[in-house]
Protein backbone atom coordinates (compact mmCIF):
# COMPACT_ATOMS: atom_id res chain seq x y z
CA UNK A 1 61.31 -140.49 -89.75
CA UNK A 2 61.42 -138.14 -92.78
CA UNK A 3 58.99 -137.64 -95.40
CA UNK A 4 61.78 -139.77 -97.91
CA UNK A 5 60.68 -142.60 -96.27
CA UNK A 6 57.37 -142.40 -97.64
CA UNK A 7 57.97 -141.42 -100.93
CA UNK A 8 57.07 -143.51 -103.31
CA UNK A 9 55.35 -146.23 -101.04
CA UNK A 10 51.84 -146.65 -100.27
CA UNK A 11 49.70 -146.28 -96.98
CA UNK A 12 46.58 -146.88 -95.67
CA UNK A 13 44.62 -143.79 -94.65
CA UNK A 14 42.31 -144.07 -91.38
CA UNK A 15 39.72 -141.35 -90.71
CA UNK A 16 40.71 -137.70 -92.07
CA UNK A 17 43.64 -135.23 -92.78
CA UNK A 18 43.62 -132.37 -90.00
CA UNK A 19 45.90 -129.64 -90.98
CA UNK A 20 45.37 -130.16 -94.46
CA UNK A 21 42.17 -129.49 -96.38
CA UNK A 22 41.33 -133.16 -97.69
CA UNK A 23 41.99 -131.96 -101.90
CA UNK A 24 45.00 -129.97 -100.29
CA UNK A 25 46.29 -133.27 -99.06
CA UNK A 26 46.13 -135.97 -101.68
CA UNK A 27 47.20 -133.55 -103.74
CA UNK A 28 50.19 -133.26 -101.29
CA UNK A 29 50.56 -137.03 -101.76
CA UNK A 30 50.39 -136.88 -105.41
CA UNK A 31 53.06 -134.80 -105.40
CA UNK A 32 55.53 -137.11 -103.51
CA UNK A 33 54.34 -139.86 -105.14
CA UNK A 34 52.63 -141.37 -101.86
CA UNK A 35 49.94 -143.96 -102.83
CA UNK A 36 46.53 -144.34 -100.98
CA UNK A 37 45.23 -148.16 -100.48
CA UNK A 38 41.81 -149.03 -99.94
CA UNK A 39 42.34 -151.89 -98.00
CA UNK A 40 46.14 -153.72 -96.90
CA UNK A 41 48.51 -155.21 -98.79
CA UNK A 42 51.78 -156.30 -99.49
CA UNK A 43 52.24 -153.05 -100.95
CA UNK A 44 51.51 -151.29 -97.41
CA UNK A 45 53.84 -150.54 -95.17
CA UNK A 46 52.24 -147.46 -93.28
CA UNK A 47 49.25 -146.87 -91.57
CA UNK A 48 48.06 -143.08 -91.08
CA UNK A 49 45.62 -142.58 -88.17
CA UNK A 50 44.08 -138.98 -88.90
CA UNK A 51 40.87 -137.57 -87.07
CA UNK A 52 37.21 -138.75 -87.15
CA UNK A 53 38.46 -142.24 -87.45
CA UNK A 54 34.72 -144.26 -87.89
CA UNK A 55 34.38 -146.76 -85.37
CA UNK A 56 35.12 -149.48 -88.39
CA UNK A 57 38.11 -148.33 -88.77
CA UNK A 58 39.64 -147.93 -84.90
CA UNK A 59 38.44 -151.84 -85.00
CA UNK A 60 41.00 -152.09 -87.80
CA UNK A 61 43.20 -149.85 -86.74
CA UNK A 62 43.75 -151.87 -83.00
CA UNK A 63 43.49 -155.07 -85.25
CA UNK A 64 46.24 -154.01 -87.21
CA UNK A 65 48.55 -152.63 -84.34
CA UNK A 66 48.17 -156.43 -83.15
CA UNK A 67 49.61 -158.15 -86.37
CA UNK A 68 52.62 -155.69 -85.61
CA UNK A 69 53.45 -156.11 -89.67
CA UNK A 70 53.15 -151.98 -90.11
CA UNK A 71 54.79 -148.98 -88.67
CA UNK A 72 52.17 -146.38 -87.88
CA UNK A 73 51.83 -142.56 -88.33
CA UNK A 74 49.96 -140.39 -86.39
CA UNK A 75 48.14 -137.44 -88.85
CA UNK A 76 49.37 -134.65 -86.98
CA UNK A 77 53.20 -136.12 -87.67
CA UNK A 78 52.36 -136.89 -91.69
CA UNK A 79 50.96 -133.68 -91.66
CA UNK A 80 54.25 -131.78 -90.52
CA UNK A 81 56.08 -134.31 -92.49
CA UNK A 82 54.34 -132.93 -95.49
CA UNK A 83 54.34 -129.30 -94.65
CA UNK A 84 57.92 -129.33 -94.19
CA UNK A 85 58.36 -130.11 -97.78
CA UNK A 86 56.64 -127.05 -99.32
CA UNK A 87 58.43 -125.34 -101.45
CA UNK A 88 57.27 -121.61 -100.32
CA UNK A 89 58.12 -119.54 -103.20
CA UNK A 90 56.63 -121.77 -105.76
CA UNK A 91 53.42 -122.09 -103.32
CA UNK A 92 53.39 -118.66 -103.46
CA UNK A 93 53.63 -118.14 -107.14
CA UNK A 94 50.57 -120.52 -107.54
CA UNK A 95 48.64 -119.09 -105.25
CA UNK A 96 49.16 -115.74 -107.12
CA UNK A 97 48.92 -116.93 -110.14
CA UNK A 98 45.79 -118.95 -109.51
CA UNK A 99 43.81 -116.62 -107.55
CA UNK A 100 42.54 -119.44 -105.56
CA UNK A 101 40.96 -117.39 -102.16
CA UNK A 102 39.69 -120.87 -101.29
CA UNK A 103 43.14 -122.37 -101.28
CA UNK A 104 44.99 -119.53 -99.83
CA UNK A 105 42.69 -119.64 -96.65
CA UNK A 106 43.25 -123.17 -96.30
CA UNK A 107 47.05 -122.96 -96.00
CA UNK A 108 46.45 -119.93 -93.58
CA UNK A 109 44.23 -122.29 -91.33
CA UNK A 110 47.27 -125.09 -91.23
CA UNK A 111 48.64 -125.42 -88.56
CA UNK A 112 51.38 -127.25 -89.83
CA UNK A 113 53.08 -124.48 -91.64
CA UNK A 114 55.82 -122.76 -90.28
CA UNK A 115 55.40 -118.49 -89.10
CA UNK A 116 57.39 -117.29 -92.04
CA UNK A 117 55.41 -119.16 -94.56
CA UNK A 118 51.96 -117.88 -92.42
CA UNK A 119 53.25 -114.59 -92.31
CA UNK A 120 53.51 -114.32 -96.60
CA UNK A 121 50.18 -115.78 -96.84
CA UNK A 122 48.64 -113.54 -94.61
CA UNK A 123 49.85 -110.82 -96.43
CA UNK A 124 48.33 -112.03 -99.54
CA UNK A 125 44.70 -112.56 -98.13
CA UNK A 126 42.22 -109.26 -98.98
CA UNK A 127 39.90 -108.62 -96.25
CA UNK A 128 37.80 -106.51 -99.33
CA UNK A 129 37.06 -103.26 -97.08
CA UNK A 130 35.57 -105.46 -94.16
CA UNK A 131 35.83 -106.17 -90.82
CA UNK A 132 37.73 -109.30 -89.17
CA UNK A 133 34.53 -110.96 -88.20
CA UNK A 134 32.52 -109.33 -90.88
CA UNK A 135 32.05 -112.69 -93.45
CA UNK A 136 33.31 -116.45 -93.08
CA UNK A 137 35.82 -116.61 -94.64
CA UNK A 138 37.35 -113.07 -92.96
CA UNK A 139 36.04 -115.07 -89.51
CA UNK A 140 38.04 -117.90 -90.43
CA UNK A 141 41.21 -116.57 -91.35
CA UNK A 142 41.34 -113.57 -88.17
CA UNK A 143 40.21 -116.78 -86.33
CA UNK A 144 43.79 -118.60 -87.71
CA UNK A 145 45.41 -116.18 -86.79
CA UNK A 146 44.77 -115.57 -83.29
CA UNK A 147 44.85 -119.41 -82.67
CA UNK A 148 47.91 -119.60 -83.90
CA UNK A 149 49.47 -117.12 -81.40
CA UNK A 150 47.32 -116.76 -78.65
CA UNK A 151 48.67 -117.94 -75.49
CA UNK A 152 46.57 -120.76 -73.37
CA UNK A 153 43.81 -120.49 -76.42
CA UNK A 154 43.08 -123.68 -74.99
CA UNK A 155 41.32 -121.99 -71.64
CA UNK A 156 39.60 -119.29 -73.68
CA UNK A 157 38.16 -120.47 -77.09
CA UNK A 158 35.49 -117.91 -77.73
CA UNK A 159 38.26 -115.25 -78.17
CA UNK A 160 39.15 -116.84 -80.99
CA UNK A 161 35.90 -115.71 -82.67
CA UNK A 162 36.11 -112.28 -81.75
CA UNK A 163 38.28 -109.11 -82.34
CA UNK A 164 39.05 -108.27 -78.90
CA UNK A 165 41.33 -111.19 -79.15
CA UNK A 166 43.62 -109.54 -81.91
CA UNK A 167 43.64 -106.72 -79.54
CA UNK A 168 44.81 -109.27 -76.75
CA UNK A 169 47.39 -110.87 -79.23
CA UNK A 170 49.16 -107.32 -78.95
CA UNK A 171 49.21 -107.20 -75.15
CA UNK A 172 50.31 -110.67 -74.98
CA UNK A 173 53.19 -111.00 -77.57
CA UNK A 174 56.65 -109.50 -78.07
CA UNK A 175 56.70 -110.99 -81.94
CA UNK A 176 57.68 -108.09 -83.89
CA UNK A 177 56.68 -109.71 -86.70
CA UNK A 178 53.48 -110.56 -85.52
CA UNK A 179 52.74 -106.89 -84.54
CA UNK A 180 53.61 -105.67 -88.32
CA UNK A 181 51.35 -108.15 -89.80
CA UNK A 182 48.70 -107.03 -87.59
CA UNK A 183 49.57 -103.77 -87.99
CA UNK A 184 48.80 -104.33 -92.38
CA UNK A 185 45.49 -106.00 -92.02
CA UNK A 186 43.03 -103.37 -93.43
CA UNK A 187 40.21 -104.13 -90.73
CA UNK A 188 43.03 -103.08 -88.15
CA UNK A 189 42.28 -99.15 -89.01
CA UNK A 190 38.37 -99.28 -88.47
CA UNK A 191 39.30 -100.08 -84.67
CA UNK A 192 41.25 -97.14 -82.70
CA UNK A 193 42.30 -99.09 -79.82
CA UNK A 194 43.76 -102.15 -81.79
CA UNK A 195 45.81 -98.72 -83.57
CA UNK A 196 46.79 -97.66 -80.17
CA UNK A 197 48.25 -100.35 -78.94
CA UNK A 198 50.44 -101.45 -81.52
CA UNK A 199 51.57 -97.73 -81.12
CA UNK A 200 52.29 -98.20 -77.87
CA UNK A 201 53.88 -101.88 -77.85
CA UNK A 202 57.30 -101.49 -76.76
CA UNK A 203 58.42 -104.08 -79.56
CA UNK A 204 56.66 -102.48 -82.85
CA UNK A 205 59.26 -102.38 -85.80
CA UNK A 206 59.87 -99.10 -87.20
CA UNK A 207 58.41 -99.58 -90.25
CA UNK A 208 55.12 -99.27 -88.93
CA UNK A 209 55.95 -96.42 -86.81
CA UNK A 210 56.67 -94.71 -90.27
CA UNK A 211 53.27 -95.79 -91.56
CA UNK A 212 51.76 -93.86 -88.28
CA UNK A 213 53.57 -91.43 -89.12
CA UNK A 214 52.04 -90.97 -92.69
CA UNK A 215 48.37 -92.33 -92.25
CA UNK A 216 47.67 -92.18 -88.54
CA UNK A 217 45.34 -90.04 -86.79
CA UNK A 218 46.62 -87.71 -84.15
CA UNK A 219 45.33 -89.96 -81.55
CA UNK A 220 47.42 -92.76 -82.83
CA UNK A 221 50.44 -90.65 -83.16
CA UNK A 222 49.91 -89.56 -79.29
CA UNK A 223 49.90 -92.80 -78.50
CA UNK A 224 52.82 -93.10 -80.17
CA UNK A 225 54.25 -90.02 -78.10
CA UNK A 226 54.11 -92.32 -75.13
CA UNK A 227 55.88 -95.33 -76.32
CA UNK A 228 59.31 -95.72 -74.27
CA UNK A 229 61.25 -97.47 -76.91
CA UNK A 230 60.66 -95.36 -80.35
CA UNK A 231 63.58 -95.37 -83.37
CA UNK A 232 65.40 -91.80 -82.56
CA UNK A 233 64.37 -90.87 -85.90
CA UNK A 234 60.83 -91.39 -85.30
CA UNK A 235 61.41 -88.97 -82.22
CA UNK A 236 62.99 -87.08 -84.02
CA UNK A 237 59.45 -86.94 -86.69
CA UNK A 238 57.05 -86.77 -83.62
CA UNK A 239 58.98 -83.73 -81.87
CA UNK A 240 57.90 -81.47 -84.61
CA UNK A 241 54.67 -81.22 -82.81
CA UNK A 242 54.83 -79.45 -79.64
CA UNK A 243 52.08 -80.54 -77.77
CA UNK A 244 53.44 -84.71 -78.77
CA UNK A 245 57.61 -83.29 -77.91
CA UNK A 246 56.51 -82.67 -74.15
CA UNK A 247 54.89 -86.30 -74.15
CA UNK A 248 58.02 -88.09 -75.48
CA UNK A 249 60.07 -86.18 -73.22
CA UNK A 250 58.42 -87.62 -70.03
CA UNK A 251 58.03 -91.15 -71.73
CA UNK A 252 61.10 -91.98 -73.58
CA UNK A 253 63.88 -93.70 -72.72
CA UNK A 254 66.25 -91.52 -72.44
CA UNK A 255 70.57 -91.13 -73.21
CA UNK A 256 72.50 -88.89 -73.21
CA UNK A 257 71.61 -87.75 -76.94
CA UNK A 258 67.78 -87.72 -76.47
CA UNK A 259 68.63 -85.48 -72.94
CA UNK A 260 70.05 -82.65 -74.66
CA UNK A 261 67.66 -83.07 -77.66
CA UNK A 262 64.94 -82.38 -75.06
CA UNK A 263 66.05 -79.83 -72.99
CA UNK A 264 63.80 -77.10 -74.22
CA UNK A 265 61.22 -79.70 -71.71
CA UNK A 266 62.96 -79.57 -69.06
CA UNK A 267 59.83 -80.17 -66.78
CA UNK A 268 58.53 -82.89 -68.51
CA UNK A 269 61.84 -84.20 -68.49
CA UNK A 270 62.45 -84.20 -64.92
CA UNK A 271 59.19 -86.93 -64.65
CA UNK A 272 61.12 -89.03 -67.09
CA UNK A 273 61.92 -92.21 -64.51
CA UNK A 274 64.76 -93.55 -67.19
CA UNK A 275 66.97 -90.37 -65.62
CA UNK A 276 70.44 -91.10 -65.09
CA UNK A 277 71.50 -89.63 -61.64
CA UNK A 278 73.72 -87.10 -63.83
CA UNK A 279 70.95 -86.16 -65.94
CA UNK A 280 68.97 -85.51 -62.50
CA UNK A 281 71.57 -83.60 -61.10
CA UNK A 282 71.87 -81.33 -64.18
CA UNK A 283 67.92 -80.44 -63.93
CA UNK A 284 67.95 -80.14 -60.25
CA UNK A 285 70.78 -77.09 -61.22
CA UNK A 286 68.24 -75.74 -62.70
CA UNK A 287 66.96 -74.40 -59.47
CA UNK A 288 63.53 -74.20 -60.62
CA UNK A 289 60.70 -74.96 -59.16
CA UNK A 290 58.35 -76.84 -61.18
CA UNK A 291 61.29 -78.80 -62.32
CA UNK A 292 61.74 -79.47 -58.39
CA UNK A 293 58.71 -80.78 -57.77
CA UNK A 294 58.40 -82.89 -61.07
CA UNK A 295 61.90 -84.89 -59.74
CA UNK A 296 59.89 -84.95 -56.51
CA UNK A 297 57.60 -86.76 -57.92
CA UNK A 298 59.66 -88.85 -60.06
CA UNK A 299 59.44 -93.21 -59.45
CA UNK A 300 63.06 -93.10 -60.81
CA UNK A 301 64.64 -90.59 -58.11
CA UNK A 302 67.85 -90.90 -57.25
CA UNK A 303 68.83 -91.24 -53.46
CA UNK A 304 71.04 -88.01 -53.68
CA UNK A 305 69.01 -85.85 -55.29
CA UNK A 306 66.39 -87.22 -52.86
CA UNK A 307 68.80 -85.80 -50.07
CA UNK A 308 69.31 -82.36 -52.19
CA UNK A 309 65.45 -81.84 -52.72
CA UNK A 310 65.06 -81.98 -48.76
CA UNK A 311 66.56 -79.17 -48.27
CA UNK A 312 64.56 -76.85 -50.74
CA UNK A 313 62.45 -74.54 -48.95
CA UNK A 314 58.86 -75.85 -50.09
CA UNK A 315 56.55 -78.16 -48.26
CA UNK A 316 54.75 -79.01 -51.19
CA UNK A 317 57.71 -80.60 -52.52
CA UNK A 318 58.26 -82.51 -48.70
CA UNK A 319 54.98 -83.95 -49.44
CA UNK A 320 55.69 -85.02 -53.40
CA UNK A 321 58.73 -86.83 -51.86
CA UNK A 322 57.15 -88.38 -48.62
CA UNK A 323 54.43 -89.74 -50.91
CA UNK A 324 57.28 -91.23 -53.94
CA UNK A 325 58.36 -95.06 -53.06
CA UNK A 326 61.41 -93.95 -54.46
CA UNK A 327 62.42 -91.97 -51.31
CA UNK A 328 65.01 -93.91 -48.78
CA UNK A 329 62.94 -95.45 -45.72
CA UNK A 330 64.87 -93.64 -43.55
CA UNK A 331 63.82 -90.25 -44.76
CA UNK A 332 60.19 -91.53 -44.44
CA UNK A 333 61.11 -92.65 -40.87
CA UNK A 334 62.16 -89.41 -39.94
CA UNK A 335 59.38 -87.44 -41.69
CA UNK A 336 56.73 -89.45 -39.67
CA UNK A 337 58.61 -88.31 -36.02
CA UNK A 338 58.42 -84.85 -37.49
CA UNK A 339 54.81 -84.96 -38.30
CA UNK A 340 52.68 -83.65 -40.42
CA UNK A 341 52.90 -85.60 -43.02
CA UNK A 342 51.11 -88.35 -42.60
CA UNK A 343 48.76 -88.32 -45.00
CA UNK A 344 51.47 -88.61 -47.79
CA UNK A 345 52.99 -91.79 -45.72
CA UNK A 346 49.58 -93.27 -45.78
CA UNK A 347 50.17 -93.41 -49.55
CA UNK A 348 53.33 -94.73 -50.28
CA UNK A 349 53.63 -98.01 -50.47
CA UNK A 350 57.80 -97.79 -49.48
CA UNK A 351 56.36 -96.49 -45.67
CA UNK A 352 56.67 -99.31 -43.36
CA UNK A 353 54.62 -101.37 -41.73
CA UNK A 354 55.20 -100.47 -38.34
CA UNK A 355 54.04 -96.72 -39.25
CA UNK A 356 51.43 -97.82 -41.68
CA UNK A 357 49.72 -99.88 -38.27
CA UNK A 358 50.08 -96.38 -36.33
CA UNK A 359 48.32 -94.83 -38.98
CA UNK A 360 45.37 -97.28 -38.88
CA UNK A 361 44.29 -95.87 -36.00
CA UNK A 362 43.69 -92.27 -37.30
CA UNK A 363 40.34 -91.16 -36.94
CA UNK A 364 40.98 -89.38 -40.55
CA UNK A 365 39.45 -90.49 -43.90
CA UNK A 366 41.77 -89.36 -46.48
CA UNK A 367 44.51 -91.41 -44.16
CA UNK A 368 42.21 -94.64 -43.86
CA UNK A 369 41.38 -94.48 -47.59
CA UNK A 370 44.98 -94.04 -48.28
CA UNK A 371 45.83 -97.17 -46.13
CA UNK A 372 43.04 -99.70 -47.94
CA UNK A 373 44.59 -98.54 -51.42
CA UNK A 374 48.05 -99.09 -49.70
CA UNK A 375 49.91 -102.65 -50.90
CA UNK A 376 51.92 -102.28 -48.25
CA UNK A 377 49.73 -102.02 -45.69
CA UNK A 378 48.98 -105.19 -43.57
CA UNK A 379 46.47 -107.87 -44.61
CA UNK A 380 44.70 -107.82 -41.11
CA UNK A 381 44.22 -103.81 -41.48
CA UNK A 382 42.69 -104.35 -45.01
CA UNK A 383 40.07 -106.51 -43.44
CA UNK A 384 39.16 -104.22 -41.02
CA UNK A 385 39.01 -101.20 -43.63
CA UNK A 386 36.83 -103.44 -45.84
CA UNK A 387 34.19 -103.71 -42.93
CA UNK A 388 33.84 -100.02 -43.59
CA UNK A 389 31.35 -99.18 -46.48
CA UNK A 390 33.16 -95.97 -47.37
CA UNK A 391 36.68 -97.73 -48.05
CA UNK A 392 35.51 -101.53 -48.99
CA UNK A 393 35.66 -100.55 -52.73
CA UNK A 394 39.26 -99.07 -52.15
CA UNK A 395 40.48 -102.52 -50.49
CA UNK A 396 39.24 -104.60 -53.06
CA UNK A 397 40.83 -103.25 -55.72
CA UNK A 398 43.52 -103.16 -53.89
CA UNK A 399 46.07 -105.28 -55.76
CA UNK A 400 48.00 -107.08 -52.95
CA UNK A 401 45.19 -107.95 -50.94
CA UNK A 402 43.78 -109.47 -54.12
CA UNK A 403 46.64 -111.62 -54.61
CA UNK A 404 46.43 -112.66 -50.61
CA UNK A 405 43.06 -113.62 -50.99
CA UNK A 406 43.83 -116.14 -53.79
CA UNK A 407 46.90 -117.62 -52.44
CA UNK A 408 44.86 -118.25 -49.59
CA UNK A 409 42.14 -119.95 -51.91
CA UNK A 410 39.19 -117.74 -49.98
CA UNK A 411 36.77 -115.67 -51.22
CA UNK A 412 35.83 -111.89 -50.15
CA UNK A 413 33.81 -111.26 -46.72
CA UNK A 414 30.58 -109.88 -46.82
């Protein structure tokens, strides 16, 4: 069914419009020429069931769906029907025009309307130098817009009503639109960590990166410093301050054009995990030893200059690579027959079992802590560690264990 099949017919309307504000949606009729009845006729062919239906009428309604002599509509279906038909620009132009608040923040609450449409009416709403959750109607429009894009709102309503769930919308989405319009709200700069994150977010258009640029704070362009997937050219901006160029040189994602553009940070660029194995091999020429021990270090190390860093006469970078779960399991292996290094082993989560359960029964506490912080260490060892006051916080925050415990639908021991 389209919206032409209505036109210029009449219906019978049970209980309320949803989407639509109720002078919203006759008007809406009006405008397709879509009658109302007060009772049925021979002139009615559709029945409309919308919300709050009174009891009176879901005896009619069920009396009707027995005569079988009308097709009916469910409201939430008329509703898109109808919003499908709006004509955005000249919406928009009355709205401007009109300077109807009212109006505009009763298309922003419909649900019915598509993102694009949302997006342009959002845009148009003034928050008047106040915060999301400051006056109704700001309440009910932040309130829109969260429900709109929240994911599982459903579970958790009262986020709805507050402004921790715009900062939530950031963390959840990967809309890029979404994040600019957030991004343009006015209330957005009275709160630093809703600034922050949309620095951060991995998907934030450029455009507001240049606007960060221009009107944010130094925290916010930090923040900013640590985002892996920035426009060149807003490296290029952010690089003019040194303290924020060593930042983006460890955080960026790096080819080969950013590499040489950063090598004046070299050690900051040899923690950079998005290192090609070339790009390793050139710093590792370096033959320098802070730049050593920062690949040492490095998540993103490369099983050759792994090998290469082995044989580098310092055992503080031995124990930067025994404690990396980048390092080959066979190195580990043979670092644990050598000894003396079993305190880093204890950390690494790449260390395997079998040595991790020869560990357990060190009589040392920086080992055992190590061990009930360790995901890889086995379940029945974290339950034995957890007995023990001075490691039962480390265990349960221990993220593996956590996820063992609810797959096996049981709660903590006491």
């Amino acid at each position: 069914m389209n919206l032409q099949d209505l036109k210029n017919t009449t219906i019978l309307l049970l209980g309320k419009s949803r989407a639509f504000s109720e002078d919203e949606f006759f008007s809406q009729l009006k405008f397709h020429n879509i009658s109302i009845a007060q009772e049925t006729g021979d002139d009615v062919r559709f029945i409309v069931e919308g919300r709050m239906m009174s009891p009176y009428e879901q005896n009619m309604s069920d009396a009707f769906y027995e005569e079988k002599r009308y097709e009916f509509i469910n409201i939430d279906v008329f509703e898109k029907l109808l919003a499908q038909e709006i004509d955005n620009d000249t919406l928009l132009m009355s709205l401007k025009l009109s300077n109807d608040k009212m109006r505009l923040k009763s298309f922003i609450q419909n649900s019915c309307i598509d993102d694009t449409l949302f997006f342009k009416l959002l845009k148009m709403y003034s928050f008047e130098g106040e915060d999301f959750f400051e006056n109704d109607d700001n309440r009910d429009v932040s309130a829109a817009l969260i429900g709109r894009f929240y994911e599982n709102i459903e579970r958790n309503h009262n986020v709805q009503y507050a402004t921790t769930g715009i900062y939530h919308l950031i963390a959840q989405t990967d809309n890029e639109q979404l994040l600019e319009a957030i991004a343009q709200l006015t209330p957005a700069l009275q709160h630093p960590k809703i600034m922050k994150a949309l620095a951060m977010h991995e998907k934030t258009p450029r455009s507001v990166h240049k606007i960060f640029l221009k009107k944010g704070d130094d925290s916010v362009k930090e923040a900013m410093a640590y985002n892996a997937n920035l426009d060149k050219s807003i490296i290029h901006e952010l690089i003019k301050y040194e303290d924020l160029a060593a930042v983006v040189a460890q955080n960026t994602k790096l080819d080969d054009e950013l590499f040489g553009f950063l090598s004046a940070y070299k050690t900051f660029l040899a923690a950079n995990e998005t290192l090609s194995e070339v790009m390793q091999q050139e710093l590792f020429s370096l033959n320098e030893e802070q730049v050593h021990l920062a690949l040492a270090q490095n998540r993103g190390l490369h099983v050759s200059i792994c090998k290469l860093l082995l044989h580098v006469k310092s055992e503080e970078i031995k124990k930067a690579l025994y404690i990396n779960r980048a390092t080959p399991v066979d190195i580990l292996q043979n670092a644990y027959k050598e000894g003396g290094y079993n305190e880093a082993l204890s950390a690494n989560s790449a260390t395997p079992q079998s040595i991790l359960q020869e560990l357990a029964q060190s009589q040392d506490e920086k080992i055992l802590y190590n061990l009930a912080k360790n995901e890889n260490t086995p379940v029945d060892i974290l339950y034995q560690l957890q007995l023990d006051s001075r490691f039962e916080r480390a265990v349960k925050t221990n993220e593996a264990f956590g996820k063992y415990i609810q797959s096996q639908n049981i709660g903590w021991l006491v």
